[in-house]
N, C-alpha and C. Protein backbone atom coordinates (compact mmCIF):
# COMPACT_ATOMS: atom_id res chain seq x y z
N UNK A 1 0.85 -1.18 0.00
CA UNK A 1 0.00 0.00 0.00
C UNK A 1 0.89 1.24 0.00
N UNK A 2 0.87 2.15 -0.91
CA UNK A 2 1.49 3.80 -0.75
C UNK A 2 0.98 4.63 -0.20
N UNK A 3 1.74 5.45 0.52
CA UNK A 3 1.44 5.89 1.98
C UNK A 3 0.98 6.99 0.59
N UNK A 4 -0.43 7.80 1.29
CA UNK A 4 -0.74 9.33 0.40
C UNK A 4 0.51 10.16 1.07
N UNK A 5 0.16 11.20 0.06
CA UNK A 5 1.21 12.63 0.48
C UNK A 5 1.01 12.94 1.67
N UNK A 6 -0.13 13.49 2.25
CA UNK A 6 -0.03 13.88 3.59
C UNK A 6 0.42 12.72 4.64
N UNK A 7 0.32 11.56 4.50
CA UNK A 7 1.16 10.68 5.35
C UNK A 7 2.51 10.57 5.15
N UNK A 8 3.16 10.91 3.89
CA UNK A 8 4.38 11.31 3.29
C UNK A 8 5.00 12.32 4.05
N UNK A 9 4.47 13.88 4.50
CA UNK A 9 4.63 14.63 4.77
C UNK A 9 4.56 14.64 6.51
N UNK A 10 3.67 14.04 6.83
CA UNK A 10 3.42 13.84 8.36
C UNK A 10 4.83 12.88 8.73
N UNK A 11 5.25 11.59 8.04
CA UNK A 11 6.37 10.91 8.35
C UNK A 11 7.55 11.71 8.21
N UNK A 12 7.95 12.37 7.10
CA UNK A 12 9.32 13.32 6.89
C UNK A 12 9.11 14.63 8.55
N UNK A 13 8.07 14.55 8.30
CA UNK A 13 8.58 15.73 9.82
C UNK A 13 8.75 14.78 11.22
N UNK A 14 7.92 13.98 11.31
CA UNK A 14 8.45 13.13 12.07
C UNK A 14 10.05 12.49 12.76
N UNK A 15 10.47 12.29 11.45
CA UNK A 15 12.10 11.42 11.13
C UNK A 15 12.80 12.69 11.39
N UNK A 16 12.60 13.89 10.80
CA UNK A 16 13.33 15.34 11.24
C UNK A 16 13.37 15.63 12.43
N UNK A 17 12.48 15.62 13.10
CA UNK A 17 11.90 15.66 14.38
C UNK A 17 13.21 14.90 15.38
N UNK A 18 13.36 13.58 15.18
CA UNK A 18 13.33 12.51 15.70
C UNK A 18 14.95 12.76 15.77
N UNK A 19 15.09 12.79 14.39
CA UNK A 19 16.73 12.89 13.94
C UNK A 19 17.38 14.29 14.96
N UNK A 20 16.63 15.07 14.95
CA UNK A 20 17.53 16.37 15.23
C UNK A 20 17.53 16.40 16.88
N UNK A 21 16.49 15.48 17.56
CA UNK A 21 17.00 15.02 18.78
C UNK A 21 17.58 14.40 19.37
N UNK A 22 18.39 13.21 18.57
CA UNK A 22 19.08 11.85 18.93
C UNK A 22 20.30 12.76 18.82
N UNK A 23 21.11 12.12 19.30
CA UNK A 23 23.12 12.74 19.41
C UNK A 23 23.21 11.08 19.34
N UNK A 24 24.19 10.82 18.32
CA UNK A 24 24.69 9.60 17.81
C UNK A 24 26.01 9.60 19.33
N UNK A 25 25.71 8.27 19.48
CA UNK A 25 26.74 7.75 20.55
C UNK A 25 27.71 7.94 20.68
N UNK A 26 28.40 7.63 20.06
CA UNK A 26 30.09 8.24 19.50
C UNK A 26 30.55 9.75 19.50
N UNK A 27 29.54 10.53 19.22
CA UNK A 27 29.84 11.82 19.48
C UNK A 27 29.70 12.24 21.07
N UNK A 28 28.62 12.06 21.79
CA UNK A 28 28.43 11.91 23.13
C UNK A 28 30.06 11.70 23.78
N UNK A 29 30.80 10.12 23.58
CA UNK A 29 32.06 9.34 23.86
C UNK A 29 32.74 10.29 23.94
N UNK A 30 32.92 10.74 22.43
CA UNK A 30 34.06 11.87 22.24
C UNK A 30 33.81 13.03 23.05
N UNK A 31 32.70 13.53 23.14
CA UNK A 31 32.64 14.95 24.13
C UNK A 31 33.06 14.50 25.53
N UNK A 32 32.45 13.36 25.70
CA UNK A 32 32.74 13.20 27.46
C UNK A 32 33.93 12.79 27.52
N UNK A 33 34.59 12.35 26.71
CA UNK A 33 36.05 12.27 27.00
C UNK A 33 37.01 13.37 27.08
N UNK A 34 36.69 14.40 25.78
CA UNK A 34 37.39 15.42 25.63
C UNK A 34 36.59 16.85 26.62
N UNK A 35 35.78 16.29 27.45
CA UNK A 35 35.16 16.89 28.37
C UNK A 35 34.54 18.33 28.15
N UNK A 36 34.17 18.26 26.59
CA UNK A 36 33.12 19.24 25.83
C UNK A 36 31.71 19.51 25.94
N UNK A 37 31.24 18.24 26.80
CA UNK A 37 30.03 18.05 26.16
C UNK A 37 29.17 19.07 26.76
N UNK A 38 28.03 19.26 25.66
CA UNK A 38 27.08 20.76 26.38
C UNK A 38 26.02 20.27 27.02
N UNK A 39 25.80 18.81 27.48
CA UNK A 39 24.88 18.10 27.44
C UNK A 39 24.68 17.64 29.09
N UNK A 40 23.74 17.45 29.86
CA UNK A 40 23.66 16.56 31.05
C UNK A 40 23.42 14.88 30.48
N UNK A 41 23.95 14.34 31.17
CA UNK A 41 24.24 12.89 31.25
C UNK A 41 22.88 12.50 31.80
N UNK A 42 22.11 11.54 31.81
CA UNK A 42 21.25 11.18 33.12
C UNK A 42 21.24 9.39 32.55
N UNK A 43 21.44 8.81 33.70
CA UNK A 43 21.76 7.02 33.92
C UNK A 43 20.31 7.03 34.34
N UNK A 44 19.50 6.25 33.38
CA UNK A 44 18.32 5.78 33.68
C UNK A 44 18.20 4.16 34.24
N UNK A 45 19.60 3.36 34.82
CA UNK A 45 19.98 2.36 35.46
C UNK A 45 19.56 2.62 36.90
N UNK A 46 18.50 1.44 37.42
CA UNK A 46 18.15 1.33 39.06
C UNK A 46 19.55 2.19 39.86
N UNK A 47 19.31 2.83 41.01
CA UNK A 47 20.18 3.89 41.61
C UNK A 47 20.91 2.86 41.98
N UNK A 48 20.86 1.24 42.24
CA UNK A 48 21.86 0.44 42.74
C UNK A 48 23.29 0.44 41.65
N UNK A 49 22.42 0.36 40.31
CA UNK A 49 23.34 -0.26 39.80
C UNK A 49 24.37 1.39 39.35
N UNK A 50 23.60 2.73 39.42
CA UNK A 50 24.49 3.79 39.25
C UNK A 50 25.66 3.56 40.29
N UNK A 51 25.19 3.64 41.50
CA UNK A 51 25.75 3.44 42.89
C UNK A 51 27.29 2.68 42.54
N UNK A 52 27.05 1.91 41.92
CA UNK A 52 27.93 0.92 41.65
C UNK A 52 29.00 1.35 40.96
N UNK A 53 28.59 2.15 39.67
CA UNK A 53 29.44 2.72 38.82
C UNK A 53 28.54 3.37 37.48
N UNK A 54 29.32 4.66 37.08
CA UNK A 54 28.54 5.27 36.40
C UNK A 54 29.45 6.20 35.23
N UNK A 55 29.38 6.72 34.51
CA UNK A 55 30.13 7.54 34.14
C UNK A 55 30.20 8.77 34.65
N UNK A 56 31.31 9.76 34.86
CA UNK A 56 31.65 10.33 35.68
C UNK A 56 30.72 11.83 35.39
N UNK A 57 29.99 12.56 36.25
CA UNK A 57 29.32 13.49 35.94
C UNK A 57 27.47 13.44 35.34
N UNK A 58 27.42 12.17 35.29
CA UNK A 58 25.97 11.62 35.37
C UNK A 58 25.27 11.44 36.64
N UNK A 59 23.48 12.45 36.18
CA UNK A 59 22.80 12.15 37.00
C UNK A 59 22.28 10.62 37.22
N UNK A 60 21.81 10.42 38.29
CA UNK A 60 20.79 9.15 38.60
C UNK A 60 19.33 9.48 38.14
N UNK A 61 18.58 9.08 37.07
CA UNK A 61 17.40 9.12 37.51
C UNK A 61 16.83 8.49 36.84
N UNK A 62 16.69 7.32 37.64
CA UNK A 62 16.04 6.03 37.66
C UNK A 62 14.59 6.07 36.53
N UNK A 63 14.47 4.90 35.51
CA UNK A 63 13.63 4.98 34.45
C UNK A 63 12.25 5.54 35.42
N UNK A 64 11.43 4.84 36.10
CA UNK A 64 10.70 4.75 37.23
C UNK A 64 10.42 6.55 37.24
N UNK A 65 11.58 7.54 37.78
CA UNK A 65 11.60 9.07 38.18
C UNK A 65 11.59 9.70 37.08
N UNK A 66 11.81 9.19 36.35
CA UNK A 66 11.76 9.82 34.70
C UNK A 66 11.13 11.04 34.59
N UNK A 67 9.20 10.88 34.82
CA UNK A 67 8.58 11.89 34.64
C UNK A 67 8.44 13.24 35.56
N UNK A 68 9.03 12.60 36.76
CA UNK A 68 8.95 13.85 37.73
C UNK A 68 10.67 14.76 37.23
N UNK A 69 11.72 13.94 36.85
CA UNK A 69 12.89 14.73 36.13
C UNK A 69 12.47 15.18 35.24
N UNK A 70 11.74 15.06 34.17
CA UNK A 70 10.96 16.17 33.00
C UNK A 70 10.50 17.24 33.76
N UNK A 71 9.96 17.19 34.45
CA UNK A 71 9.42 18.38 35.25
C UNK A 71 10.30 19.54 36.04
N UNK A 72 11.65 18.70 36.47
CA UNK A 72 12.22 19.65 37.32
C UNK A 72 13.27 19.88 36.68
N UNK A 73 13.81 19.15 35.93
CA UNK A 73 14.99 20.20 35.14
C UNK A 73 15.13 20.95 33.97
N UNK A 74 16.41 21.58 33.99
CA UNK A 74 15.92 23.01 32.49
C UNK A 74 15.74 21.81 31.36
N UNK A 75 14.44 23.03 31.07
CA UNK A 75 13.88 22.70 29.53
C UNK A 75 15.45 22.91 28.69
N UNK A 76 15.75 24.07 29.34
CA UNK A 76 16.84 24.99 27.80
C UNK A 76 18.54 23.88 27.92
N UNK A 77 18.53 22.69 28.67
CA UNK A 77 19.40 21.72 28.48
C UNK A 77 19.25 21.04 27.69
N UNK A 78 19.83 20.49 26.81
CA UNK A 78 20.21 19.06 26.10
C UNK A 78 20.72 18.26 26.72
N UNK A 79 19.70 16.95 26.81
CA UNK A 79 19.71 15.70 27.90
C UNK A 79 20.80 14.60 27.37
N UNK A 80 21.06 13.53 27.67
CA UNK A 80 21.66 12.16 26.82
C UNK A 80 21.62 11.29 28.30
N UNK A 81 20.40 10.40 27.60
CA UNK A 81 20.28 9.36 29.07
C UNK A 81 20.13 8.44 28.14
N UNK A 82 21.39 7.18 29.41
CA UNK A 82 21.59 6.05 28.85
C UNK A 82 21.29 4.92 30.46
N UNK A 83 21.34 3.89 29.40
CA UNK A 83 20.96 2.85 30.68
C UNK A 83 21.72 1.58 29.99
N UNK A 84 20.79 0.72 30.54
CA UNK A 84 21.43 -1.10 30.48
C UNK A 84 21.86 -1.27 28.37
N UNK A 85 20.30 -1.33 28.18
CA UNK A 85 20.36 -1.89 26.63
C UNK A 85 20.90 -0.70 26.01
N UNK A 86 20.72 -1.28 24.41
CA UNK A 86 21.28 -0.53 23.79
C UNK A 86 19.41 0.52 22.74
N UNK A 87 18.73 0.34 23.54
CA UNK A 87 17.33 0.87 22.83
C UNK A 87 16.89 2.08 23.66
């Protein structure tokens, strides 16, 4: 089945959308190594397993706290939260 134009058009803003919010992994690596990055870290890994070990300068906040951290920190940051998998 071919998607009509306006589903054409609704998907391309979508993928734009989508694209211009993701930061590819590797660039993230490189900033936090070369200690550039403009970004907050946040470990969405149970606080045990942050506890344990984390990368250096990452918040905790547990998948679970997620929505109450939308709420309390700056909008005007660029986030990069990582956890267990790779999804």
């Amino acid at each position: 089945m071919k998607p009509s134009p306006e589903q054409l058009t609704r998907l391309k803003a979508y993928y734009e959308a989508k694209l211009f919010g993701e930061v590819e992994i590797n660039a993230v690596k490189h900033k936090v190594l070369d200690k550039q990055g403009v970004f907050v870290l946040l470990d969405a890994r149970p606080r045990e397993a942050f506890v344990a070990g984390h990368i250096l300068g990452a918040l905790s906040v547990p998948l679970d706290q997620a929505g109450v951290a939308a709420r309390v920190l700056p909008a005007e940051r660029q986030y990069v939260t990582y956890c267990w998998s790779h999804t």
